[in-house]
N, C-alpha and C. Protein backbone atom coordinates (compact mmCIF):
# COMPACT_ATOMS: atom_id res chain seq x y z
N UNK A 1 0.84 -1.19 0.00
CA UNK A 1 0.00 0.00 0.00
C UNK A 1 0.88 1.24 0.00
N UNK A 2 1.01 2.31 -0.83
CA UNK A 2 1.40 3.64 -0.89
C UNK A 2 0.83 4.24 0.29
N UNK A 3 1.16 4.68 0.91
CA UNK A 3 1.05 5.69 1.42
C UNK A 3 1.67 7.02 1.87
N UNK A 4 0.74 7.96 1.32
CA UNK A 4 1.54 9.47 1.61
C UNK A 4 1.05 10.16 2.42
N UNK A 5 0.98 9.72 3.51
CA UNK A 5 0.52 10.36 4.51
C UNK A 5 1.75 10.91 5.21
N UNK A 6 1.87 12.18 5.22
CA UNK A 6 3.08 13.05 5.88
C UNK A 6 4.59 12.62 5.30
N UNK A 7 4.31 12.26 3.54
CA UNK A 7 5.38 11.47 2.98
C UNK A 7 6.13 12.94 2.58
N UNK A 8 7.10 12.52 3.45
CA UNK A 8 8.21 13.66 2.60
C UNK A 8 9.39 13.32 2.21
N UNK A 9 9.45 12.13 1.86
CA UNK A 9 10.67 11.28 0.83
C UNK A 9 10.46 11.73 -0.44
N UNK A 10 9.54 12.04 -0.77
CA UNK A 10 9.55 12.99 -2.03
C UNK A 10 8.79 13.84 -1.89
N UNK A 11 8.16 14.77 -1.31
CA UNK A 11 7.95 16.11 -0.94
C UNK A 11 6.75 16.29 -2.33
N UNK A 12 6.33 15.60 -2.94
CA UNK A 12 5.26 16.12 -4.08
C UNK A 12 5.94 16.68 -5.32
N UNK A 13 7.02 16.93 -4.54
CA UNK A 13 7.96 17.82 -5.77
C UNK A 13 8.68 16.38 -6.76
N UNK A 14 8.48 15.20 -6.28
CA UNK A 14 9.28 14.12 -7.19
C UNK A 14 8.06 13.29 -7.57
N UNK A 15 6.81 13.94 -7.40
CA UNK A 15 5.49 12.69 -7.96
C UNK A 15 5.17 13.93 -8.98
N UNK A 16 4.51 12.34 -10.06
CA UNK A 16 3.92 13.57 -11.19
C UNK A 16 3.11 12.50 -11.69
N UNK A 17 1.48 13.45 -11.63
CA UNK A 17 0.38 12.46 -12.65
C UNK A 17 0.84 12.44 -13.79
N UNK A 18 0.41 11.27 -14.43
CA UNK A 18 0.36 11.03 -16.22
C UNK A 18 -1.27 10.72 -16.38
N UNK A 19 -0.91 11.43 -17.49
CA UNK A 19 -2.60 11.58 -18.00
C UNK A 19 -2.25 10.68 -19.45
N UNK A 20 -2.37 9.74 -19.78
CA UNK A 20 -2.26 9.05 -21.18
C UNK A 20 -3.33 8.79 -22.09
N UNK A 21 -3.02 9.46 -23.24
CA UNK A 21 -3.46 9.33 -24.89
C UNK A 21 -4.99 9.34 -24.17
N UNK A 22 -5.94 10.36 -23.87
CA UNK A 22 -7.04 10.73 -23.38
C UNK A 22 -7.70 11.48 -24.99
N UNK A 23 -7.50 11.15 -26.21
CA UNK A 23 -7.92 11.59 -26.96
C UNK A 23 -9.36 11.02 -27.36
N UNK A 24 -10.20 11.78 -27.92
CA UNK A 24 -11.52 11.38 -28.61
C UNK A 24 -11.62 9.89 -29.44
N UNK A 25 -10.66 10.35 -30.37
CA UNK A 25 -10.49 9.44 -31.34
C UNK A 25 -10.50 7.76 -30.73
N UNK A 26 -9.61 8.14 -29.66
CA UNK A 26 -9.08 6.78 -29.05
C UNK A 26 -10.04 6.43 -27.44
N UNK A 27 -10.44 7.22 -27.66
CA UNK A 27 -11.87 6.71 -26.25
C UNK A 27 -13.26 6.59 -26.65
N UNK A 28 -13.42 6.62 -27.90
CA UNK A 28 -14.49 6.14 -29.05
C UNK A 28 -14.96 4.45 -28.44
N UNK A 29 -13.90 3.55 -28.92
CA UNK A 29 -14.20 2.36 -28.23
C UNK A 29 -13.72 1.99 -26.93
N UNK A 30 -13.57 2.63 -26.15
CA UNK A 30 -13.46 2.56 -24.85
C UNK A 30 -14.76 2.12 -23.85
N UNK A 31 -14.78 1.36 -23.06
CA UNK A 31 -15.59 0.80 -22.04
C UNK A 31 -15.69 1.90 -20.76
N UNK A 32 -17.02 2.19 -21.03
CA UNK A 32 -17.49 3.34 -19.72
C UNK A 32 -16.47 4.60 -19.76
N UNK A 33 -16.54 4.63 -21.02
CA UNK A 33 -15.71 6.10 -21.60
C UNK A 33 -16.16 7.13 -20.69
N UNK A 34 -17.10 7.82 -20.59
CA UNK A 34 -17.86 8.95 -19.82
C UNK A 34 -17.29 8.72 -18.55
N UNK A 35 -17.74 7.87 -17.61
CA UNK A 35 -17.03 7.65 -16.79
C UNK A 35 -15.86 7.64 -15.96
N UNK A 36 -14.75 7.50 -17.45
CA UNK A 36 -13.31 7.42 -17.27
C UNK A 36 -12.87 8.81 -17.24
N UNK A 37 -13.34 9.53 -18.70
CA UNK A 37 -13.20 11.04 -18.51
C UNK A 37 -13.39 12.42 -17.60
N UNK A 38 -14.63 11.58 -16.74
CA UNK A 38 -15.24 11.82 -15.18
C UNK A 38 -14.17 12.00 -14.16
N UNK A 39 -13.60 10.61 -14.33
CA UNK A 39 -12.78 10.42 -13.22
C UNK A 39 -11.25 10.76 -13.66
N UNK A 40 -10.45 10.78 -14.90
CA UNK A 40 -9.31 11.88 -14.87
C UNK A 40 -9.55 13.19 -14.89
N UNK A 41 -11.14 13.67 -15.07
CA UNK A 41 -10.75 14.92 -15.01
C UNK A 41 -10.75 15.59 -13.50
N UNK A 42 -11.69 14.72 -12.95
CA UNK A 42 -11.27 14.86 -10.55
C UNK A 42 -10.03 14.69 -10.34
N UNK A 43 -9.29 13.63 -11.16
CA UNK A 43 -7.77 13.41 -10.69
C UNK A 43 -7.26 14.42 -11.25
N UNK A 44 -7.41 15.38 -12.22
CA UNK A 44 -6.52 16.51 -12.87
C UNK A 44 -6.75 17.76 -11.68
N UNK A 45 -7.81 17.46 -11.40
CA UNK A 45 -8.15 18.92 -10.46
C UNK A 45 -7.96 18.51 -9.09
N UNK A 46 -7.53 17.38 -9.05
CA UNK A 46 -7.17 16.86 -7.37
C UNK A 46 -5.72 17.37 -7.57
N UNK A 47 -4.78 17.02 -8.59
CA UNK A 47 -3.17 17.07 -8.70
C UNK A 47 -3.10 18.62 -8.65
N UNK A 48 -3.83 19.46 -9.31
CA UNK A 48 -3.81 20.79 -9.36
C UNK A 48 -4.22 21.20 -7.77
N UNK A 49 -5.33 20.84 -7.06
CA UNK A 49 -5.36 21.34 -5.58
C UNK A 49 -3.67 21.27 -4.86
N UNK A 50 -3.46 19.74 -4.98
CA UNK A 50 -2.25 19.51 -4.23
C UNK A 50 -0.75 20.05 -4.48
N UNK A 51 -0.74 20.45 -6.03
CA UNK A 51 0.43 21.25 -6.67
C UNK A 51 1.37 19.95 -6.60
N UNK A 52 0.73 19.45 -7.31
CA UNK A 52 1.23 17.70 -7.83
C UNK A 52 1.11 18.08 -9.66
N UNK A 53 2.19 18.47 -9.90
CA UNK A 53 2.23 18.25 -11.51
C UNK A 53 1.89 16.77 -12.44
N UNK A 54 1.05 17.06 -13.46
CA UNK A 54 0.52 16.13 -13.95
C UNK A 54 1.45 16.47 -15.94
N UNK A 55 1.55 15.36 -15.87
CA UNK A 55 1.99 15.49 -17.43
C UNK A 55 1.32 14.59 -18.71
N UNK A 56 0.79 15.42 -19.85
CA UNK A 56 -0.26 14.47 -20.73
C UNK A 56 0.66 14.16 -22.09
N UNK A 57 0.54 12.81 -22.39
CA UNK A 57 0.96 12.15 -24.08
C UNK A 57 -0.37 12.09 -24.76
N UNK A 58 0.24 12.22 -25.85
CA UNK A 58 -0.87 12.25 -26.95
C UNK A 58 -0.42 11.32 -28.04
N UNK A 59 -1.23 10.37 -28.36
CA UNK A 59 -0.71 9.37 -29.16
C UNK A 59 -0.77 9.88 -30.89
N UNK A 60 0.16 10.18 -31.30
CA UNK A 60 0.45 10.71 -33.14
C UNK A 60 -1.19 11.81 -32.82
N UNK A 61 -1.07 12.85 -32.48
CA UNK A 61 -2.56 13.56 -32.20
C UNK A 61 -2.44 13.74 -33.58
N UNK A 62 -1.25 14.01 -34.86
CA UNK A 62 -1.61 14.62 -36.02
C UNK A 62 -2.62 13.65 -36.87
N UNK A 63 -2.97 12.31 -36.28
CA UNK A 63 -3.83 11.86 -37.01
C UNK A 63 -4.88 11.63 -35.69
N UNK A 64 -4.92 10.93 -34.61
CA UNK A 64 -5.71 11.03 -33.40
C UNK A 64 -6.27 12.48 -32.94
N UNK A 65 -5.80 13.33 -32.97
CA UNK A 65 -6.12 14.65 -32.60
C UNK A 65 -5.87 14.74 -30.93
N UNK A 66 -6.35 16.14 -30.13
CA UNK A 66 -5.64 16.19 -29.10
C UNK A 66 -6.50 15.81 -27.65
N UNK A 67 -5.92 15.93 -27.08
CA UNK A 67 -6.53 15.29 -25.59
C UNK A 67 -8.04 16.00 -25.47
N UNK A 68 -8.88 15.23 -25.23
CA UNK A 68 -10.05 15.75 -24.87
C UNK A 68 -10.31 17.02 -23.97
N UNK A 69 -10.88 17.89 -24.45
CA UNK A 69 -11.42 19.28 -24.08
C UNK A 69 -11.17 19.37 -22.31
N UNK A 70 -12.42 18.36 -21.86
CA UNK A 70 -12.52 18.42 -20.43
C UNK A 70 -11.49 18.21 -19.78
N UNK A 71 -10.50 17.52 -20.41
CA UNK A 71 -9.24 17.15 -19.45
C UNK A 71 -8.66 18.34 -19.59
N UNK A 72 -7.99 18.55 -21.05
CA UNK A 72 -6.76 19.62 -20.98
C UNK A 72 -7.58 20.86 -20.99
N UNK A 73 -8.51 20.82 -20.50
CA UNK A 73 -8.83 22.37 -19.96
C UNK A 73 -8.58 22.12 -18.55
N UNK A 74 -8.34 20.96 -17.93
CA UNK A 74 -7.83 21.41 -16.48
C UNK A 74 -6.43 21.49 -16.13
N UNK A 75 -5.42 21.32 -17.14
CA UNK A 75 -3.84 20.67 -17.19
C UNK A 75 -3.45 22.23 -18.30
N UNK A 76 -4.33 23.26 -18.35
CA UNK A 76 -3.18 23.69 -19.17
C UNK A 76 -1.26 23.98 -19.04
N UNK A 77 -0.99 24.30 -17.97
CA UNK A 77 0.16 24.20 -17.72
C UNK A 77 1.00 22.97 -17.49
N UNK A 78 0.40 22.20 -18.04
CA UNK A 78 1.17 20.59 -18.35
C UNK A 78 1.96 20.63 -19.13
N UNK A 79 2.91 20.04 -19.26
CA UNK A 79 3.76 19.48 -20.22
C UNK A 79 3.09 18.54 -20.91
N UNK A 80 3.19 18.70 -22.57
CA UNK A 80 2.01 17.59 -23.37
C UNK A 80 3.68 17.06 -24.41
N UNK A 81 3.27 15.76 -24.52
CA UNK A 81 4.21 14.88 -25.41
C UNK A 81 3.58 14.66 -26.44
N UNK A 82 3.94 14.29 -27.53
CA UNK A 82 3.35 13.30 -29.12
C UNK A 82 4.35 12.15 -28.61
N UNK A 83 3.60 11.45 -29.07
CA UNK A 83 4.17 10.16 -29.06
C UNK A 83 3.76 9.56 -30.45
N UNK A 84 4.76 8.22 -30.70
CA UNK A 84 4.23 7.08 -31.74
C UNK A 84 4.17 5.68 -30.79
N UNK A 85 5.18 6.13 -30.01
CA UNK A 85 5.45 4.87 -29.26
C UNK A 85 4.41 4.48 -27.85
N UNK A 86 4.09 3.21 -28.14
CA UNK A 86 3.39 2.69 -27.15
C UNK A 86 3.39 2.90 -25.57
N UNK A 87 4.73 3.02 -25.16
CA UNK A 87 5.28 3.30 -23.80
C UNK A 87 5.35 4.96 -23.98
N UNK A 88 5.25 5.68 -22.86
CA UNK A 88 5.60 6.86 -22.79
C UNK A 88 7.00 7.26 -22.97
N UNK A 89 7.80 6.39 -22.31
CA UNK A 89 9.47 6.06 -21.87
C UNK A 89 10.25 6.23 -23.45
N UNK A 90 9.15 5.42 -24.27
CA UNK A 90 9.73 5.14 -25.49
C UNK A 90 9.82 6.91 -25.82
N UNK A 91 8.98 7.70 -25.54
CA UNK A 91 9.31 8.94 -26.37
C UNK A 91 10.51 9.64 -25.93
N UNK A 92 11.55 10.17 -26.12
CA UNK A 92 12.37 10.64 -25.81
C UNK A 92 12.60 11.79 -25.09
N UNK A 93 12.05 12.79 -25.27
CA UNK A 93 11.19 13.50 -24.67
C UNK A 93 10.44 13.77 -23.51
N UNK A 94 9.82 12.91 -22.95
CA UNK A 94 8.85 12.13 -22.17
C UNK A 94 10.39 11.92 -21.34
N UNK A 95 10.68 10.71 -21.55
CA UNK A 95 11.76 10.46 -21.01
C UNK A 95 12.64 11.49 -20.25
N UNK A 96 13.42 12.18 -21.42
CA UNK A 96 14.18 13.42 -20.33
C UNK A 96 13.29 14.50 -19.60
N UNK A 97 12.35 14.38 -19.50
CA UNK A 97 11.84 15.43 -18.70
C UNK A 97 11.47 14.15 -17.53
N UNK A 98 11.18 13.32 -17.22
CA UNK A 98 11.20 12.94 -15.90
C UNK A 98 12.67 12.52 -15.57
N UNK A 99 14.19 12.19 -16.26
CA UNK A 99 14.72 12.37 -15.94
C UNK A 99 15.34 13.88 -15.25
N UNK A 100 15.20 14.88 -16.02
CA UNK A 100 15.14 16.30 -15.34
C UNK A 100 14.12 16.69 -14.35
N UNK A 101 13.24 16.28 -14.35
CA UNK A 101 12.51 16.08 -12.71
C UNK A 101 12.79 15.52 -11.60
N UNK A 102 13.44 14.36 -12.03
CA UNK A 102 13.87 13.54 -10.76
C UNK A 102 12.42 12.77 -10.52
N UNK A 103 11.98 12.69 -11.21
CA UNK A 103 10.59 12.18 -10.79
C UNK A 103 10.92 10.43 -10.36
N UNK A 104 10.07 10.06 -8.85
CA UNK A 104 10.16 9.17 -7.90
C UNK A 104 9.02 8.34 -7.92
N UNK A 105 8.08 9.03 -8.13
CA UNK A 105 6.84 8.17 -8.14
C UNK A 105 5.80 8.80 -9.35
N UNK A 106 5.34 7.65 -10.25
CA UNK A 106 4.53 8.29 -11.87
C UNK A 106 3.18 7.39 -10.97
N UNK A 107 2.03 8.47 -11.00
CA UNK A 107 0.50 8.17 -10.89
C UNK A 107 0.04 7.99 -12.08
N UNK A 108 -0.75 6.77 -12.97
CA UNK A 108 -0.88 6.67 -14.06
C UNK A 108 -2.46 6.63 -14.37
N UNK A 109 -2.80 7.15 -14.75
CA UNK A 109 -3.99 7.07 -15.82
C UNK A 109 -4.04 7.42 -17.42
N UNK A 110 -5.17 6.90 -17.82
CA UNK A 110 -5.56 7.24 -19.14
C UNK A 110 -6.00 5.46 -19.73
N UNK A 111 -5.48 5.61 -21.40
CA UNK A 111 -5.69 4.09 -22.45
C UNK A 111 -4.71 4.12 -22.92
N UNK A 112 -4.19 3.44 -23.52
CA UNK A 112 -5.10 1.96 -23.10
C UNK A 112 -4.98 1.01 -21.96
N UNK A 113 -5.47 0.72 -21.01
CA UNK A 113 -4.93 -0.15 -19.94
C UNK A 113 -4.52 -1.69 -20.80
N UNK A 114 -4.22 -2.38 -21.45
CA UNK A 114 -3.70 -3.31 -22.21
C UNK A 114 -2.06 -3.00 -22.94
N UNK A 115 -2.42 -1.58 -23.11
CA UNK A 115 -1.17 -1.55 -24.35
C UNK A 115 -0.32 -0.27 -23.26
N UNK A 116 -1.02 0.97 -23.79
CA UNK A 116 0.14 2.01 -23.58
C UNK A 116 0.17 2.13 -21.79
N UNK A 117 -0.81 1.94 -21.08
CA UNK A 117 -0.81 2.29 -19.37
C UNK A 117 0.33 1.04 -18.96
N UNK A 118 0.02 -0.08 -19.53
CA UNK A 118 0.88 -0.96 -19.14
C UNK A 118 2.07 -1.01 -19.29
N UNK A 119 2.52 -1.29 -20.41
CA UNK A 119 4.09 -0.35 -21.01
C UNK A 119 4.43 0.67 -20.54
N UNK A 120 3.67 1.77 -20.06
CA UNK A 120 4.90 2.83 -19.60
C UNK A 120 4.89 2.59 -18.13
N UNK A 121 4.01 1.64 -17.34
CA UNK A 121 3.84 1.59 -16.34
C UNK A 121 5.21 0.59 -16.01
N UNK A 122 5.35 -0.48 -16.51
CA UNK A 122 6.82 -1.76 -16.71
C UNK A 122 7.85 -0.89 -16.89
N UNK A 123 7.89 0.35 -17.63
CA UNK A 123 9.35 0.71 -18.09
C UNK A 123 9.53 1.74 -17.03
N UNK A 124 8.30 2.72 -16.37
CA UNK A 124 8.65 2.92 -15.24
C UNK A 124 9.37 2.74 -13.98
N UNK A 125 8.93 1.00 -13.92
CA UNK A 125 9.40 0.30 -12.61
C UNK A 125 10.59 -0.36 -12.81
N UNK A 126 10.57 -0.50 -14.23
CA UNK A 126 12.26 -0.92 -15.28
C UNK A 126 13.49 0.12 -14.41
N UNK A 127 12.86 1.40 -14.14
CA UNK A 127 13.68 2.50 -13.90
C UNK A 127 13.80 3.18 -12.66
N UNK A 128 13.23 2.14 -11.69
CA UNK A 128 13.38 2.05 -10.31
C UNK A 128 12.05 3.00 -9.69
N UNK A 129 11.38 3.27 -10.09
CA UNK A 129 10.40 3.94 -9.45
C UNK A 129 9.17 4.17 -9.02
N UNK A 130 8.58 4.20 -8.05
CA UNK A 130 7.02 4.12 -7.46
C UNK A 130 6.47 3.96 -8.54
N UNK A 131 5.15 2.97 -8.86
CA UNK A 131 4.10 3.31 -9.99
C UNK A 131 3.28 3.23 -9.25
N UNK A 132 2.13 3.71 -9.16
CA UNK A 132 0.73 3.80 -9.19
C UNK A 132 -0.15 3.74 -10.29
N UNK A 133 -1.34 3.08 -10.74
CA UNK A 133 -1.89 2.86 -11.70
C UNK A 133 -3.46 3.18 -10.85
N UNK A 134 -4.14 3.87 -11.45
CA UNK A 134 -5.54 4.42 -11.04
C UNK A 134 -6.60 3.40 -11.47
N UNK A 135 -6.79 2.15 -10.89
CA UNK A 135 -7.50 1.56 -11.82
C UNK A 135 -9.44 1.98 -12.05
N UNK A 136 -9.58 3.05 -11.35
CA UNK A 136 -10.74 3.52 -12.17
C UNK A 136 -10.34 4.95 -12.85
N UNK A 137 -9.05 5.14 -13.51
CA UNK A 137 -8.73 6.14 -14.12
C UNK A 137 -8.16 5.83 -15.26
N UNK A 138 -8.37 4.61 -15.31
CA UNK A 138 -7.60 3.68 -16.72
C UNK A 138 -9.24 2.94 -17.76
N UNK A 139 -8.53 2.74 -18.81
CA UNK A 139 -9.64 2.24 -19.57
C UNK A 139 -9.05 1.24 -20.88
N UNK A 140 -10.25 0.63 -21.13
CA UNK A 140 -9.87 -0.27 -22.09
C UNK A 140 -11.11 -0.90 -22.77
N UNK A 141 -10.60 -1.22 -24.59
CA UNK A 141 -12.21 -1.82 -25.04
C UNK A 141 -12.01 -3.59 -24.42
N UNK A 142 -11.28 -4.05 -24.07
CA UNK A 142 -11.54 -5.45 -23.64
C UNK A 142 -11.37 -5.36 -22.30
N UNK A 143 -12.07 -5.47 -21.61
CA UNK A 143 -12.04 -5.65 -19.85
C UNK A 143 -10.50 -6.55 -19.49
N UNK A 144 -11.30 -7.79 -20.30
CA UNK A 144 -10.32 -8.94 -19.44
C UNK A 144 -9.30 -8.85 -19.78
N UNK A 145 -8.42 -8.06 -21.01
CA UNK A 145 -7.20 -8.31 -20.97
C UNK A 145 -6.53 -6.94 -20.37
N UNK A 146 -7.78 -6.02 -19.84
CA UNK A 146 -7.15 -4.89 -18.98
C UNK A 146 -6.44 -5.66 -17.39
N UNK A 147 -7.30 -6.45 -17.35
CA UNK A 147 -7.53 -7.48 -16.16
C UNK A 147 -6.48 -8.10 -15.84
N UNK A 148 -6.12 -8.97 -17.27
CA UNK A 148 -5.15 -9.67 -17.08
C UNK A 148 -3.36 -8.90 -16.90
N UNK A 149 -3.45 -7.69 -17.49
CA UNK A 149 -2.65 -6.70 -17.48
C UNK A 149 -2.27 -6.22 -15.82
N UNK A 150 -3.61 -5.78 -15.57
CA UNK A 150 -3.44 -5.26 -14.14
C UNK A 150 -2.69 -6.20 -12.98
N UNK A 151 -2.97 -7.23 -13.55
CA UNK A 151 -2.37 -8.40 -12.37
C UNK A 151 -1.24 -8.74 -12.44
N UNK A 152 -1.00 -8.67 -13.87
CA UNK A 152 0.91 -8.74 -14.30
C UNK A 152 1.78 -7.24 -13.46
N UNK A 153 0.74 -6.26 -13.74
CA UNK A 153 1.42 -5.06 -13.42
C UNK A 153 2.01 -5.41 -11.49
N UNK A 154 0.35 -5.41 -11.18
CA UNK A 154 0.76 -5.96 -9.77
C UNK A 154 1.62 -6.25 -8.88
N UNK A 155 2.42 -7.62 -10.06
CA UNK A 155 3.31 -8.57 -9.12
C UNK A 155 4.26 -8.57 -9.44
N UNK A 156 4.76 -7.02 -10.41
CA UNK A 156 5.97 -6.67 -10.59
C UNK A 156 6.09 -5.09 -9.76
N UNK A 157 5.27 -5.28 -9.13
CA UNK A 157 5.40 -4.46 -7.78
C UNK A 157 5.14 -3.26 -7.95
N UNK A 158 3.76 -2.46 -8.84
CA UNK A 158 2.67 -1.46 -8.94
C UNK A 158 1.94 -1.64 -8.35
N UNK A 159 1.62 -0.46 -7.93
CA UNK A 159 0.73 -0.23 -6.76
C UNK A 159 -1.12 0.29 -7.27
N UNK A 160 -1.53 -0.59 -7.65
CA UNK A 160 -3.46 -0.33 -8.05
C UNK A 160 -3.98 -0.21 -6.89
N UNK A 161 -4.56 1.00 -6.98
CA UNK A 161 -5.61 1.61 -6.17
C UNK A 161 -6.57 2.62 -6.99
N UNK A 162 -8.10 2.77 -5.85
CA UNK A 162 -8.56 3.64 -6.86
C UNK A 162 -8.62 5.10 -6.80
N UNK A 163 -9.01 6.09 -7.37
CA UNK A 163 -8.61 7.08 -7.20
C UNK A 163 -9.41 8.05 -5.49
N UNK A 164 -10.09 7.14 -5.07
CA UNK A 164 -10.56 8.13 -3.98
C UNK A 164 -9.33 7.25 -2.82
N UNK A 165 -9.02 6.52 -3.20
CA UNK A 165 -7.78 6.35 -1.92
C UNK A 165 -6.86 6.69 -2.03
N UNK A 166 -6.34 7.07 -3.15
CA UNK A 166 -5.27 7.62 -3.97
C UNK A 166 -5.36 9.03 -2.93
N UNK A 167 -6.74 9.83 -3.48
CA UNK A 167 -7.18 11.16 -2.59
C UNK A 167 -6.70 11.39 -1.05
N UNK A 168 -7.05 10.10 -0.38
CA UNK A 168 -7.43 10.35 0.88
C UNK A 168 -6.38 9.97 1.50
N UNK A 169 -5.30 8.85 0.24
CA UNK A 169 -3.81 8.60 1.08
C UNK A 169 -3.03 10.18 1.09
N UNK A 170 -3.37 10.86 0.18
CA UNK A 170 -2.44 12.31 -0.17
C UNK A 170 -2.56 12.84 0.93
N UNK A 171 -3.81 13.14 0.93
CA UNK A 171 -4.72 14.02 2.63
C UNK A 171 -3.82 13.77 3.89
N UNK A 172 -4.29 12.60 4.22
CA UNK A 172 -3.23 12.06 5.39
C UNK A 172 -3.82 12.34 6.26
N UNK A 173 -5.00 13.31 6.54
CA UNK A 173 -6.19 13.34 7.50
C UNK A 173 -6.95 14.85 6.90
N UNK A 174 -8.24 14.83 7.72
CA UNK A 174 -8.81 15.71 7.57
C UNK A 174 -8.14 17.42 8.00
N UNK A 175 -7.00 17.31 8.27
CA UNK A 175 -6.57 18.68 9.06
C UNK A 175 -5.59 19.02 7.68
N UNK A 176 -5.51 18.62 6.52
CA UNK A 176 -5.31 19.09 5.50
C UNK A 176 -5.79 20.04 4.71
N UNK A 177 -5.15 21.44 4.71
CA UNK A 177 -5.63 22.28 3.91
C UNK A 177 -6.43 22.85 2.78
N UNK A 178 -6.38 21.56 1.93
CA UNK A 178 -6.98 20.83 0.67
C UNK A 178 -8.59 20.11 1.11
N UNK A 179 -8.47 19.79 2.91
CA UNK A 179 -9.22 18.27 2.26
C UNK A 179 -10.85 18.84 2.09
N UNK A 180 -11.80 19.61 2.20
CA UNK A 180 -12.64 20.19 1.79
C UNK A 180 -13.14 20.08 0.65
N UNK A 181 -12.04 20.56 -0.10
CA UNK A 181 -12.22 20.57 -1.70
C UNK A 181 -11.91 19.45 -2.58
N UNK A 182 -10.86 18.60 -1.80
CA UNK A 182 -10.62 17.21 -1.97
C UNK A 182 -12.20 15.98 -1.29
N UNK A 183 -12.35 16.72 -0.74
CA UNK A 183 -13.55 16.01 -0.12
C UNK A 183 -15.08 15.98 -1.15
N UNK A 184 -15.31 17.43 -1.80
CA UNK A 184 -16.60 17.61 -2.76
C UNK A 184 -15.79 17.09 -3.89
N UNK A 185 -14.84 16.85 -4.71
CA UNK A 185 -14.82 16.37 -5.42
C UNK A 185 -14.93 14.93 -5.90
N UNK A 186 -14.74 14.11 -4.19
CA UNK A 186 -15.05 12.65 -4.15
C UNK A 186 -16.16 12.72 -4.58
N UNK A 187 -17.02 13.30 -3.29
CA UNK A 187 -18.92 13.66 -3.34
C UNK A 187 -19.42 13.67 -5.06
N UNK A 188 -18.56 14.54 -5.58
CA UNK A 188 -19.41 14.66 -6.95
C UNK A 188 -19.82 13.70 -7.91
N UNK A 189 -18.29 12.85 -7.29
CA UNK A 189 -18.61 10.99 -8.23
C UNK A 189 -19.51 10.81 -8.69
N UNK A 190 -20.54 9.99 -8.97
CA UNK A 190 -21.38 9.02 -9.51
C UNK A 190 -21.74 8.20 -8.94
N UNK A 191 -22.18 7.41 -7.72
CA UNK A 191 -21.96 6.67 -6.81
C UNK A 191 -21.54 5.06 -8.14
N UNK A 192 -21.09 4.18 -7.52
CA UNK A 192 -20.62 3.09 -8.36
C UNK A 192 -21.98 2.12 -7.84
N UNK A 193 -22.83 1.71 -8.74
CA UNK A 193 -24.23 0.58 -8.42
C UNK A 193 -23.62 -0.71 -8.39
């Protein structure tokens, strides 16, 4: 279990959300699309409460086009990548900027949970460092081989959780400055039936 409760081994300043390939084009066949877009766009405005930088890839947008409206209207001051490559890691780019961050721990969301969440999530931990994977901030058109993904990710020692514990591990209690606003944005969810 992650926990950041009064974590100052990396001070916030060495975690950084990834928001992945959140484009139209590519959440077309996506499973409980609405949903997913729901819930990165609370995690974009949760990372923004906490002054937790979030960084978005965009898969070839010159033919996919660019990250969906609702998201990158909450990330404008993100750093945005193109990618071709499946892994984030693979972009070069991508790459040296979390090497020039120092970045310690990558929070992952977006699609595909099969292909690209998984891959940059392995080459992450390839490179010694915390993963977190949002698994209601991830998506995919085949469930089960998101499934089968998630469990590989697992037991190479990623950390799946969902995003309201994700929330409430950050918090570390209610005497958090944030947790108010971290708190109505749980509330606003959808309840899960």
């Amino acid at each position: 279990m992650v926990n950041f409760e009064n974590e100052n081994r990396y001070s916030f300043k060495r975690v950084s959300g990834l928001v992945l390939d959140m484009q139209p084009r590519l959440l077309g066949g996506i499973a409980e699309k609405d949903d997913l877009v729901d819930a990165v766009s609370i995690f974009c405005k949760a990372m923004n409460l906490f002054d937790i930088r979030t960084v978005i890839t965009e898969q070839v947008p010159s033919k996919l086009g660019e990250t969906a409206t609702q998201i990158s209207s909450l990330c404008t001051d993100s750093p945005r990548f193109s990618k071709k490559t499946f892994s984030a890691f693979g972009e070069s780019s991508f790459a040296s900027w979390v090497e020039k961050e120092k970045i310690q721990h990558l929070i992952i969301t977006g699609i595909e949970t099969p292909i690209c969440v998984y891959l940059s999530a392995v080459d992450a931990i390839k490179q010694g460092m915390d993963v977190t994977v949002l698994t209601d901030c991830i998506g995919a058109r085949r469930l089960g081989d998101a499934k089968q993904c998630l469990g590989q990710l697992e037991s190479i020692g990623c950390h799946l959780l969902p995003l309201e514990t994700l929330l409430y591990s950050l918090l570390g209690s209610a005497d958090h400055e944030v947790f108010r606003s971290i708190s109505g944005l749980v509330r606003s969810r959808a309840p899960m039936i």
